[in-house]
Protein backbone atom coordinates (compact mmCIF):
# COMPACT_ATOMS: atom_id res chain seq x y z
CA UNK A 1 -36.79 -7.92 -62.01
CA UNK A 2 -34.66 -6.19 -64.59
CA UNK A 3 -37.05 -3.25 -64.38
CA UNK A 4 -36.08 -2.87 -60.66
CA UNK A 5 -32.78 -2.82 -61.41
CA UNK A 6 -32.77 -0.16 -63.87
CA UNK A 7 -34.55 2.02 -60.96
CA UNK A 8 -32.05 1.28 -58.11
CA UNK A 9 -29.30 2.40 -60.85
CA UNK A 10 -30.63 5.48 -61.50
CA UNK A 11 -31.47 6.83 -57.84
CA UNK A 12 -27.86 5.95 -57.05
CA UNK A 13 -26.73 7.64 -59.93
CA UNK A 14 -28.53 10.62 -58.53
CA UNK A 15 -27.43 10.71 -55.21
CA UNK A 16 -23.83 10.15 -56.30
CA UNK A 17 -24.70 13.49 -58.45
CA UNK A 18 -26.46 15.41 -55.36
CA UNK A 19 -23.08 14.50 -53.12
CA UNK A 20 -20.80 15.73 -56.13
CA UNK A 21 -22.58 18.66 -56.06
CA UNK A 22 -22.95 19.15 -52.45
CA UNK A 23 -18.64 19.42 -51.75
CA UNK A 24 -17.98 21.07 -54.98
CA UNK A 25 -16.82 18.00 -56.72
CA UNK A 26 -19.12 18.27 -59.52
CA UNK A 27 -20.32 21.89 -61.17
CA UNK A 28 -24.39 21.94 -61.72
CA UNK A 29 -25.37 22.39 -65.70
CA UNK A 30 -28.35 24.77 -66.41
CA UNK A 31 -29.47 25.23 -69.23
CA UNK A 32 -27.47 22.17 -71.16
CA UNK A 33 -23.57 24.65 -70.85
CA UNK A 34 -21.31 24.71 -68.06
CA UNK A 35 -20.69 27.18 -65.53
CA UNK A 36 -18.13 29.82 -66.14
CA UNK A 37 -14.82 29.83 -63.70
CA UNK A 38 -15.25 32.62 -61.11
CA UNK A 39 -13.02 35.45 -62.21
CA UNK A 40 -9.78 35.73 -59.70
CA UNK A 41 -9.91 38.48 -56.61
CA UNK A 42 -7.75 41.85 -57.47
CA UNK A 43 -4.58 42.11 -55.59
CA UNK A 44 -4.42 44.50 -53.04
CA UNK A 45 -1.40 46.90 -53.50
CA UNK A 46 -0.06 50.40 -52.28
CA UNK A 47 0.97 52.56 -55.18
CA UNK A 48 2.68 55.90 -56.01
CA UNK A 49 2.77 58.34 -58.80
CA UNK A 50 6.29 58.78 -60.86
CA UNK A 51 7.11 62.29 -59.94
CA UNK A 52 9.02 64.75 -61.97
CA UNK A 53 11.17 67.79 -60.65
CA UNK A 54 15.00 68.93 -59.63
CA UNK A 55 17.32 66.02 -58.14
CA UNK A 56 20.72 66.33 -57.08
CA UNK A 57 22.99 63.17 -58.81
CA UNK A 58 25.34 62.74 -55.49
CA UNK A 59 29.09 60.68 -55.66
CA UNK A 60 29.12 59.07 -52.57
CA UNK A 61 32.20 57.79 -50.51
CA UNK A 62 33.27 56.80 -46.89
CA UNK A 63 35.26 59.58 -44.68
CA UNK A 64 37.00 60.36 -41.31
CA UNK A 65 36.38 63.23 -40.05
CA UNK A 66 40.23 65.18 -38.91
CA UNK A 67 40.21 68.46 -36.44
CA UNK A 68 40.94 71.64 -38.38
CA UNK A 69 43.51 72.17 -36.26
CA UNK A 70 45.48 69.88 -33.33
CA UNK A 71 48.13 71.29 -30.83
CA UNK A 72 49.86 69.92 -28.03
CA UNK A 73 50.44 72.52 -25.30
CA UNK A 74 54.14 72.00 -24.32
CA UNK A 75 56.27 74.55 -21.84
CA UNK A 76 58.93 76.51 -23.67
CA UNK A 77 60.74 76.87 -20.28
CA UNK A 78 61.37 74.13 -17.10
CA UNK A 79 59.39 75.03 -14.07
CA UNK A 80 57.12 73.74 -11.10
CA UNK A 81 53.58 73.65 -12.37
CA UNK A 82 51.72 75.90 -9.85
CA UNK A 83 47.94 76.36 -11.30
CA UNK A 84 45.88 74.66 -13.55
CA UNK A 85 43.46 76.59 -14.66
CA UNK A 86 41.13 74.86 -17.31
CA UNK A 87 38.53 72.30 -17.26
CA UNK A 88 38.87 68.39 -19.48
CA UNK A 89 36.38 68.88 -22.05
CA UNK A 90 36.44 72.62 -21.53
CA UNK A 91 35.75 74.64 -24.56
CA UNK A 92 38.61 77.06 -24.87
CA UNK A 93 39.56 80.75 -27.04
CA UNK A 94 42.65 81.90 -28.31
CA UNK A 95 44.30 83.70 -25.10
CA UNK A 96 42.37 81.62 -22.80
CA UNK A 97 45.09 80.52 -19.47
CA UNK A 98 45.39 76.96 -19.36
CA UNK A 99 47.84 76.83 -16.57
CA UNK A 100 50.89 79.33 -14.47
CA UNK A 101 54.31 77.98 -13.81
CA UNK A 102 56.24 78.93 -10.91
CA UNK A 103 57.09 82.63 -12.69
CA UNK A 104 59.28 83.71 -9.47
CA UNK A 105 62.95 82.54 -11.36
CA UNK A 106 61.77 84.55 -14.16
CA UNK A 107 60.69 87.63 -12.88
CA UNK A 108 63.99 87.83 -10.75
CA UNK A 109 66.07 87.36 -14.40
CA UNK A 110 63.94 90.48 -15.56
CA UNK A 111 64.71 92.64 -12.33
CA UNK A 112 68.26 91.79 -13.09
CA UNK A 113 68.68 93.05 -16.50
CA UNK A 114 66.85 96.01 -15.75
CA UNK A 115 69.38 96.68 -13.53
CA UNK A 116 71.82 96.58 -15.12
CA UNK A 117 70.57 98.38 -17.53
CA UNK A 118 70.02 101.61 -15.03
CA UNK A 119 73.28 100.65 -13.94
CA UNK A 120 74.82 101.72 -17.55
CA UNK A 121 72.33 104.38 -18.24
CA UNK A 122 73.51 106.54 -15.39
CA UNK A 123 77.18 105.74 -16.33
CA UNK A 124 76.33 106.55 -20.00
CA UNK A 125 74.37 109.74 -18.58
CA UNK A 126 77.95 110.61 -16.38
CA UNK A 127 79.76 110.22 -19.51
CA UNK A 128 77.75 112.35 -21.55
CA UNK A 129 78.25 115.37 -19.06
CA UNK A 130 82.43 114.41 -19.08
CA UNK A 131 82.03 114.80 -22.63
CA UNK A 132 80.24 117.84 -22.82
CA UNK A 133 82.84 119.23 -20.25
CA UNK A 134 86.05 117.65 -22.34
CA UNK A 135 84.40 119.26 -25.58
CA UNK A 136 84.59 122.56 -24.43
CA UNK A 137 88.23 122.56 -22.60
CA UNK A 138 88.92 121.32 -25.80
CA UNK A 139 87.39 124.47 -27.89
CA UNK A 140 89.28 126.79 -24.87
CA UNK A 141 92.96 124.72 -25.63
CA UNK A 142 92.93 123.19 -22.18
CA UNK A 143 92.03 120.06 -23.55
CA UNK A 144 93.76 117.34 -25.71
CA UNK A 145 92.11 116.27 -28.68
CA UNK A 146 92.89 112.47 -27.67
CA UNK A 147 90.97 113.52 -24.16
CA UNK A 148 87.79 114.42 -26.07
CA UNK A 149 88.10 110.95 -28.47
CA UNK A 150 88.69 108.67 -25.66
CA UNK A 151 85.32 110.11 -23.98
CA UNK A 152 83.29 109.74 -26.99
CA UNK A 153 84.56 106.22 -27.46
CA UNK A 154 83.65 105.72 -23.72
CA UNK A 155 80.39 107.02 -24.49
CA UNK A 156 79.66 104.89 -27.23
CA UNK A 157 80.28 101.78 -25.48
CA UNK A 158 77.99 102.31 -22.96
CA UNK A 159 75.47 103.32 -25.42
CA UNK A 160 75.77 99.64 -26.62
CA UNK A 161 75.57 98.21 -23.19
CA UNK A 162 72.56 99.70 -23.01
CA UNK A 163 71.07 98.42 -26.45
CA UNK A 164 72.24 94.74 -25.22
CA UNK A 165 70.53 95.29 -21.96
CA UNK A 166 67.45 96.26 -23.69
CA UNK A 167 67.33 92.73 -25.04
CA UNK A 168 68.10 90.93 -22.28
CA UNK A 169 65.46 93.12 -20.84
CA UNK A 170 63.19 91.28 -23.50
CA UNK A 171 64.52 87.79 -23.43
CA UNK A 172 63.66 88.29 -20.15
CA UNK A 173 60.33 89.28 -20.34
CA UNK A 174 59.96 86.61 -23.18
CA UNK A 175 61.01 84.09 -20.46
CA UNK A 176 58.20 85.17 -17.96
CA UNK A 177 55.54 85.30 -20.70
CA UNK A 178 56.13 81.56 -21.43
CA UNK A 179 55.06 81.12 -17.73
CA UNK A 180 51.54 81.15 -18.85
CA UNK A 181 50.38 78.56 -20.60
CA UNK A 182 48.03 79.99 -22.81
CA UNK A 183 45.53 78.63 -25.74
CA UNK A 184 46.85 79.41 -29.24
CA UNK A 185 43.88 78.15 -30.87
CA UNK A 186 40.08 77.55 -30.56
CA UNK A 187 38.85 74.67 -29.75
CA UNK A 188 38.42 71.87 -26.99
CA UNK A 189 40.99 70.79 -24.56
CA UNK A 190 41.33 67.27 -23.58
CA UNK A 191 43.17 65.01 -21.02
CA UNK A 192 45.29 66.66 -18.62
CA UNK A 193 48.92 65.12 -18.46
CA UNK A 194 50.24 66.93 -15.25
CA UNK A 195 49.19 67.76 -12.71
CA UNK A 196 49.68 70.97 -9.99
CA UNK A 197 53.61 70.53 -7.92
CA UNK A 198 54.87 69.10 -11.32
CA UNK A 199 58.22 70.02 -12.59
CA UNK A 200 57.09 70.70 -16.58
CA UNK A 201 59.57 70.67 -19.37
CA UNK A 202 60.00 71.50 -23.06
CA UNK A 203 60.71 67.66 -23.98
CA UNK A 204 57.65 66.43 -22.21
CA UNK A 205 56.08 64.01 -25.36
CA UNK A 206 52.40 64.70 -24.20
CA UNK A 207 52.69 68.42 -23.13
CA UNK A 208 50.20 69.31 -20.92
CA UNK A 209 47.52 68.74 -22.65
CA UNK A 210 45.78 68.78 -26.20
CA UNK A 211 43.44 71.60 -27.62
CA UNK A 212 41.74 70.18 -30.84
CA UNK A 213 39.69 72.80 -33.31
CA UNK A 214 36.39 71.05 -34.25
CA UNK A 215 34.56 74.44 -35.38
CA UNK A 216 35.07 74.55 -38.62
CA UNK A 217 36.29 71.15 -39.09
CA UNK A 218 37.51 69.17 -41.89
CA UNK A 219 36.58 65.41 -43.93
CA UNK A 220 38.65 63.34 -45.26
CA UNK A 221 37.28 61.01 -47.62
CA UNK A 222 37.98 58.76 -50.93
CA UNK A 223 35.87 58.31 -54.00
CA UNK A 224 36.86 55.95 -57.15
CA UNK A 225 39.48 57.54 -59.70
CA UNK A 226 37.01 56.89 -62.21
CA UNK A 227 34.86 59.83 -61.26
CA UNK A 228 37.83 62.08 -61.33
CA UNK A 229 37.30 63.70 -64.41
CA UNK A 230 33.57 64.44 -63.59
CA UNK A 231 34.29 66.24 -60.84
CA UNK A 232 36.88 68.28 -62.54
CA UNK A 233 34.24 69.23 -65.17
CA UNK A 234 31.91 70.06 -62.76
CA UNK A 235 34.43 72.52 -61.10
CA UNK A 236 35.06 74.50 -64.29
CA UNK A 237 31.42 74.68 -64.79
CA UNK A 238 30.02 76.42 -61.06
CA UNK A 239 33.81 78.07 -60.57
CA UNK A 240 32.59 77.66 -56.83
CA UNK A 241 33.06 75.01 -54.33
CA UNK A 242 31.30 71.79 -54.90
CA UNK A 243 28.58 71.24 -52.01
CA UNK A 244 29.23 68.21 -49.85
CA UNK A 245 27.05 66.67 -46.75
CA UNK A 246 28.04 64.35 -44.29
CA UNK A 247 25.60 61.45 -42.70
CA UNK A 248 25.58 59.00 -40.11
CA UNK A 249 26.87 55.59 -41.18
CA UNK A 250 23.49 54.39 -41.10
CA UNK A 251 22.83 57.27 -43.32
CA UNK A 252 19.45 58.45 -41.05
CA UNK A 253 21.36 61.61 -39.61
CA UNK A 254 22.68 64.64 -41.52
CA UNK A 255 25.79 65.76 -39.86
CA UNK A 256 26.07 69.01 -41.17
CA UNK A 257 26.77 70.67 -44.97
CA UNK A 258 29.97 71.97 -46.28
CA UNK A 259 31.74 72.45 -49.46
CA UNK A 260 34.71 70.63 -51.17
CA UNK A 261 38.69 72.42 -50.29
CA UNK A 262 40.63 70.10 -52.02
CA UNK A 263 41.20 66.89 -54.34
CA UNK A 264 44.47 65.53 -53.61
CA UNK A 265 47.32 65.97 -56.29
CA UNK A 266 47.88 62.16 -56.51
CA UNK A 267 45.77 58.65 -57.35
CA UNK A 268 46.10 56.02 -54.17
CA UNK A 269 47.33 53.40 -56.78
CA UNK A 270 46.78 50.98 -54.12
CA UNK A 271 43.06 51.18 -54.33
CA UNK A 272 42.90 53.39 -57.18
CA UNK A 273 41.23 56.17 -55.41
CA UNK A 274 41.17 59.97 -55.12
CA UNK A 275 41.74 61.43 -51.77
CA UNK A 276 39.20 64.71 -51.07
CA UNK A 277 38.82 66.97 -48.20
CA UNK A 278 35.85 69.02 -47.65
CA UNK A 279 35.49 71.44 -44.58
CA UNK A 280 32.67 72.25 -42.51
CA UNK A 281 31.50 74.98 -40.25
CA UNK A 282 30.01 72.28 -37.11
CA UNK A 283 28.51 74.98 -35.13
CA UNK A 284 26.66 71.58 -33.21
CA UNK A 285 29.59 69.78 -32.90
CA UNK A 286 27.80 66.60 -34.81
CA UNK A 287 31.32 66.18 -36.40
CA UNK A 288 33.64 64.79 -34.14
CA UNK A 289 37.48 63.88 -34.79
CA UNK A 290 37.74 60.35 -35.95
CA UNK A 291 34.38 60.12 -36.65
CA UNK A 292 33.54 57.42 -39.67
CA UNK A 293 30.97 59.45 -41.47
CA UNK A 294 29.60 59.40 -45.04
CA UNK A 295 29.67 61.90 -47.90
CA UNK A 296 27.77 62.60 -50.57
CA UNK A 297 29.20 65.11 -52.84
CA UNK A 298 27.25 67.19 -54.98
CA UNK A 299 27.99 67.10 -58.58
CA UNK A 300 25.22 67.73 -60.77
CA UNK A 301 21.45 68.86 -60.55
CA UNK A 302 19.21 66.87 -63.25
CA UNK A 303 16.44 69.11 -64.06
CA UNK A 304 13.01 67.44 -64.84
CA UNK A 305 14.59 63.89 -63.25
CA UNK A 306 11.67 61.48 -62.85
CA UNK A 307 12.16 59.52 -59.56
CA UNK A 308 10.23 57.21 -57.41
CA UNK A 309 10.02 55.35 -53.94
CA UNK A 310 12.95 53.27 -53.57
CA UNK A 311 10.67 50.59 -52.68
CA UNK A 312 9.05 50.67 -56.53
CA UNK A 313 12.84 49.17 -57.53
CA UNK A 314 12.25 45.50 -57.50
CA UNK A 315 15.79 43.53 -58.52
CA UNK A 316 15.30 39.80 -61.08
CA UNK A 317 17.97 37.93 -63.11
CA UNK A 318 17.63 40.32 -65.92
CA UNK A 319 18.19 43.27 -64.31
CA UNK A 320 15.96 46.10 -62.02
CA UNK A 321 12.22 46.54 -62.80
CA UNK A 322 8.90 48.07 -61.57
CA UNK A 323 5.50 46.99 -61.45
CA UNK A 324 3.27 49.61 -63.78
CA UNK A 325 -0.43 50.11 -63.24
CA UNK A 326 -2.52 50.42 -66.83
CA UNK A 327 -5.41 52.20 -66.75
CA UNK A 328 -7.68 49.04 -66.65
CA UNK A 329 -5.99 47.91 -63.25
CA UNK A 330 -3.86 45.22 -64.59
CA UNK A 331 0.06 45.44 -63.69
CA UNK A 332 3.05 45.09 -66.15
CA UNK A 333 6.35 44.42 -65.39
CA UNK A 334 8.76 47.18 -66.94
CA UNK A 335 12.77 46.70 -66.87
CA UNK A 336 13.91 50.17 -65.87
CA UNK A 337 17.36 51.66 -65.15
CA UNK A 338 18.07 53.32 -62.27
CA UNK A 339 20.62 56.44 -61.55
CA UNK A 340 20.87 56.59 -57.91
CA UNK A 341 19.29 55.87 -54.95
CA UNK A 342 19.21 58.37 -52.23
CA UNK A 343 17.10 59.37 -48.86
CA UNK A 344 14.65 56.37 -50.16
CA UNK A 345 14.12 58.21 -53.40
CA UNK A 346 14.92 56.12 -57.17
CA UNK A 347 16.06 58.37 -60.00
CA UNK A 348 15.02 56.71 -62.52
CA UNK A 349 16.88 57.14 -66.02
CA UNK A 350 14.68 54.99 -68.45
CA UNK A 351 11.39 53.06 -68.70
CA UNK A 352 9.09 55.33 -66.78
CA UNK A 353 7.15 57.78 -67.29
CA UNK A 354 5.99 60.94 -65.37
CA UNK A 355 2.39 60.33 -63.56
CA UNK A 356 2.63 56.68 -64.41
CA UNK A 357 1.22 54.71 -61.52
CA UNK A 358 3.68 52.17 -60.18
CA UNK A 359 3.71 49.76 -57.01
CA UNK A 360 5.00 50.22 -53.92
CA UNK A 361 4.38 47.68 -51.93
CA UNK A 362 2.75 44.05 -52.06
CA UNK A 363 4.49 42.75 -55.50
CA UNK A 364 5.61 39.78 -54.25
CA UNK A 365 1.53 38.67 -54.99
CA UNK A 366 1.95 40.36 -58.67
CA UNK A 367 2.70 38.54 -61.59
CA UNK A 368 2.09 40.39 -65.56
CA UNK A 369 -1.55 41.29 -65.96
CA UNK A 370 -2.91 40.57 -62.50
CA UNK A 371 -5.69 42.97 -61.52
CA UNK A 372 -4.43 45.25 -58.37
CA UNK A 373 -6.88 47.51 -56.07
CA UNK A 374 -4.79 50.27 -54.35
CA UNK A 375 -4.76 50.54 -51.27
CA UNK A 376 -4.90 54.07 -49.24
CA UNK A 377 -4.82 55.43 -45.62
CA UNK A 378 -5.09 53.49 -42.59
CA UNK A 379 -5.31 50.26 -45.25
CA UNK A 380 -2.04 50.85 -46.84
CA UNK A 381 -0.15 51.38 -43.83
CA UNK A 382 -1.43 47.84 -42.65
CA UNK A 383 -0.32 46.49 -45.74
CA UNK A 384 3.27 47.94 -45.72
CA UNK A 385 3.62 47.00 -41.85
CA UNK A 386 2.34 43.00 -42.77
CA UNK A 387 4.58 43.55 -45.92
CA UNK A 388 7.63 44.33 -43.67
CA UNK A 389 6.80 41.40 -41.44
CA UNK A 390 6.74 38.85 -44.68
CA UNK A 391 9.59 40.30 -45.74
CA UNK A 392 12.71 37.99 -46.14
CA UNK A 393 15.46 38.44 -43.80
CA UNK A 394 18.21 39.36 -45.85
């Protein structure tokens, strides 16, 4: 009996162990030593070499972009508007007719004082020849001296008449030119504010209507006080213009390049700022007044700079970092310091190194001395399109 016990034990014993083994509860020994832990699977990641060439170090602010130059058409004389001759939106030249009042009250005014001034021309002309005639009765002694005086004096004043009817001649003529409403500058015109049968004044607020200069055109923008004397080195080095460039706010689209006119003479001690204008030629018109635009201004070039994808800039408690690859395909995490970060590019200023391999994408499966595979082609786009998708909405 105790025999048959002792066998019952030991074939449940074994199919206890053949169960174990069966859903993984229990590791098979061969050989009298245990079975070595599978080794973990490498990390798939997309890398990137640390590249080493020119980059521009950019100050970057927040603008509004202001017309080069604004003016409100106004009427220098009162009349009935009686042609409008431009288009809203119209794109206009210095010269260009804009609109014709009634010139009819004006041109009669000129006829007048030209007139008059034939009128005292041939009177002048009849006093010359009296004069010529008094002169020589004079020279014969059938003339009084006072005679020949009172002539000349005659002819004098009519000489003057004459010079004052030459300028009412050109008031006049003045007077009719300000019927025409012309451009002064290039530019665009805007709204009209009258319309044709309108009586049009000089004290109308709006004028007739506004002709803003957009090419070139100008940016007005701020940058922190601290940065001041940086600038002002970097103008004493290049004795030229500092370069500036204007974006989009989402910073996708480059407006258009220009350089730096002016830094204001004062500090906004409100926000402790520095105003700065920059100008720009806008032949496409991608600068608009009032536009909220941002620029970068240009204000050194560091030769030999290393940078990397602004996606290799990962962000802890301690400060920025980046993952490293080592030769054996195990990652390190190395605190770096970054310079700027511009059109997705990282300048980095310490703790890389030129053709060091860092990660781009996938490190939130990385910890220090995981084994990576890189990813390439089709493969790596997959993985930065799934990373995207994982990635937490900020």
């Amino acid at each position: 009996m105790k025999r048959r016990i002792i066998v019952l034990a030991s074939v449940s014993l074994a199919a206890a162990a053949a169960v174990g083994i069966l859903y993984g509860l229990v590791t098979p020994v061969r050989g009298g030593a245990p079975a070595a832990a599978p080794a973990p699977a490498a990390a798939p990641v997309v890398a990137d070499v640390v590249k080493s060439g020119d980059v521009p170090i950019y100050l970057t602010g927040v603008g509004t972009v202001i017309a080069y130059n604004t003016d409100i058409i106004r009427s220098q004389i009162t009349g009935e508007l009686v042609q409008v001759v431009f288009t809203e939106g119209q794109t206009v030249k210095p010269g260009d007719l804009l609109a014709q009042i009634d010139p009819r009250p004006y041109q009669a005014q000129l006829d007048q004082t030209i007139a008059n001034r034939d009128r005292d021309q041939a009177q002048l002309d009849n006093a010359l020849a009296n004069l010529g005639r008094y002169t020589d009765l004079e020279k014969k002694g059938f003339a009084s001296t006072q005679l020949s005086d009172t002539q000349k004096a005659q002819v004098a004043q009519l000489k003057a008449a004459i010079q004052a009817d030459e300028a009412l001649i050109e008031a006049a003529k003045i007077q009719l030119g300000y019927t025409r409403l012309t451009s002064p500058i290039p530019g665009i015109a805007g709204v009209r504010q009258l319309d044709v049968g309108n009586i049009i004044h000089p004290t109308d607020v709006n004028g007739l209507v506004v002709v803003t200069q957009i090419e070139p055109i100008s940016l007005l923008f701020t940058l922190p006080e601290t940065v001041l004397p940086r600038i002002q080195l970097q103008q004493e080095k290049t004795k030229a213009p500092l370069a500036v460039i204007a974006y989009s706010q989402d910073n996708k689209i480059k407006l258009d390049e220009g350089t730096l006119g002016l830094v204001n003479n004062e500090i906004l001690q409100t926000t402790g700022s520095i105003q700065l204008k920059a100008n720009f030629p806008n032949p496409a018109h991608r600068l608009w007044p009032g536009q909220l635009v941002n620029a970068r201004l240009l204000v050194d070039t560091r030769h030999d700079g290393l940078t990397v994808p602004a996606s290799v800039v990962q962000r802890g408690p301690n400060g920025s970092y980046a993952y490293v690859i080592k030769p054996d395909d195990t990652v390190e995490l190395r605190p770096i310091t970054v310079a700027q970060i511009s059109d997705g590019q990282a300048l980095i200023d310490s703790g890389l190194k030129a053709n060091e391999r860092v990660v781009t994408d996938g490190q939130y499966k990385l910890q220090p001395g995981t084994h990576v595979t890189i990813l390439t082609g089709r493969a790596a786009a997959e993985a930065r399109a799934q990373s995207a998708l994982q990635a937490p909405i900020p």
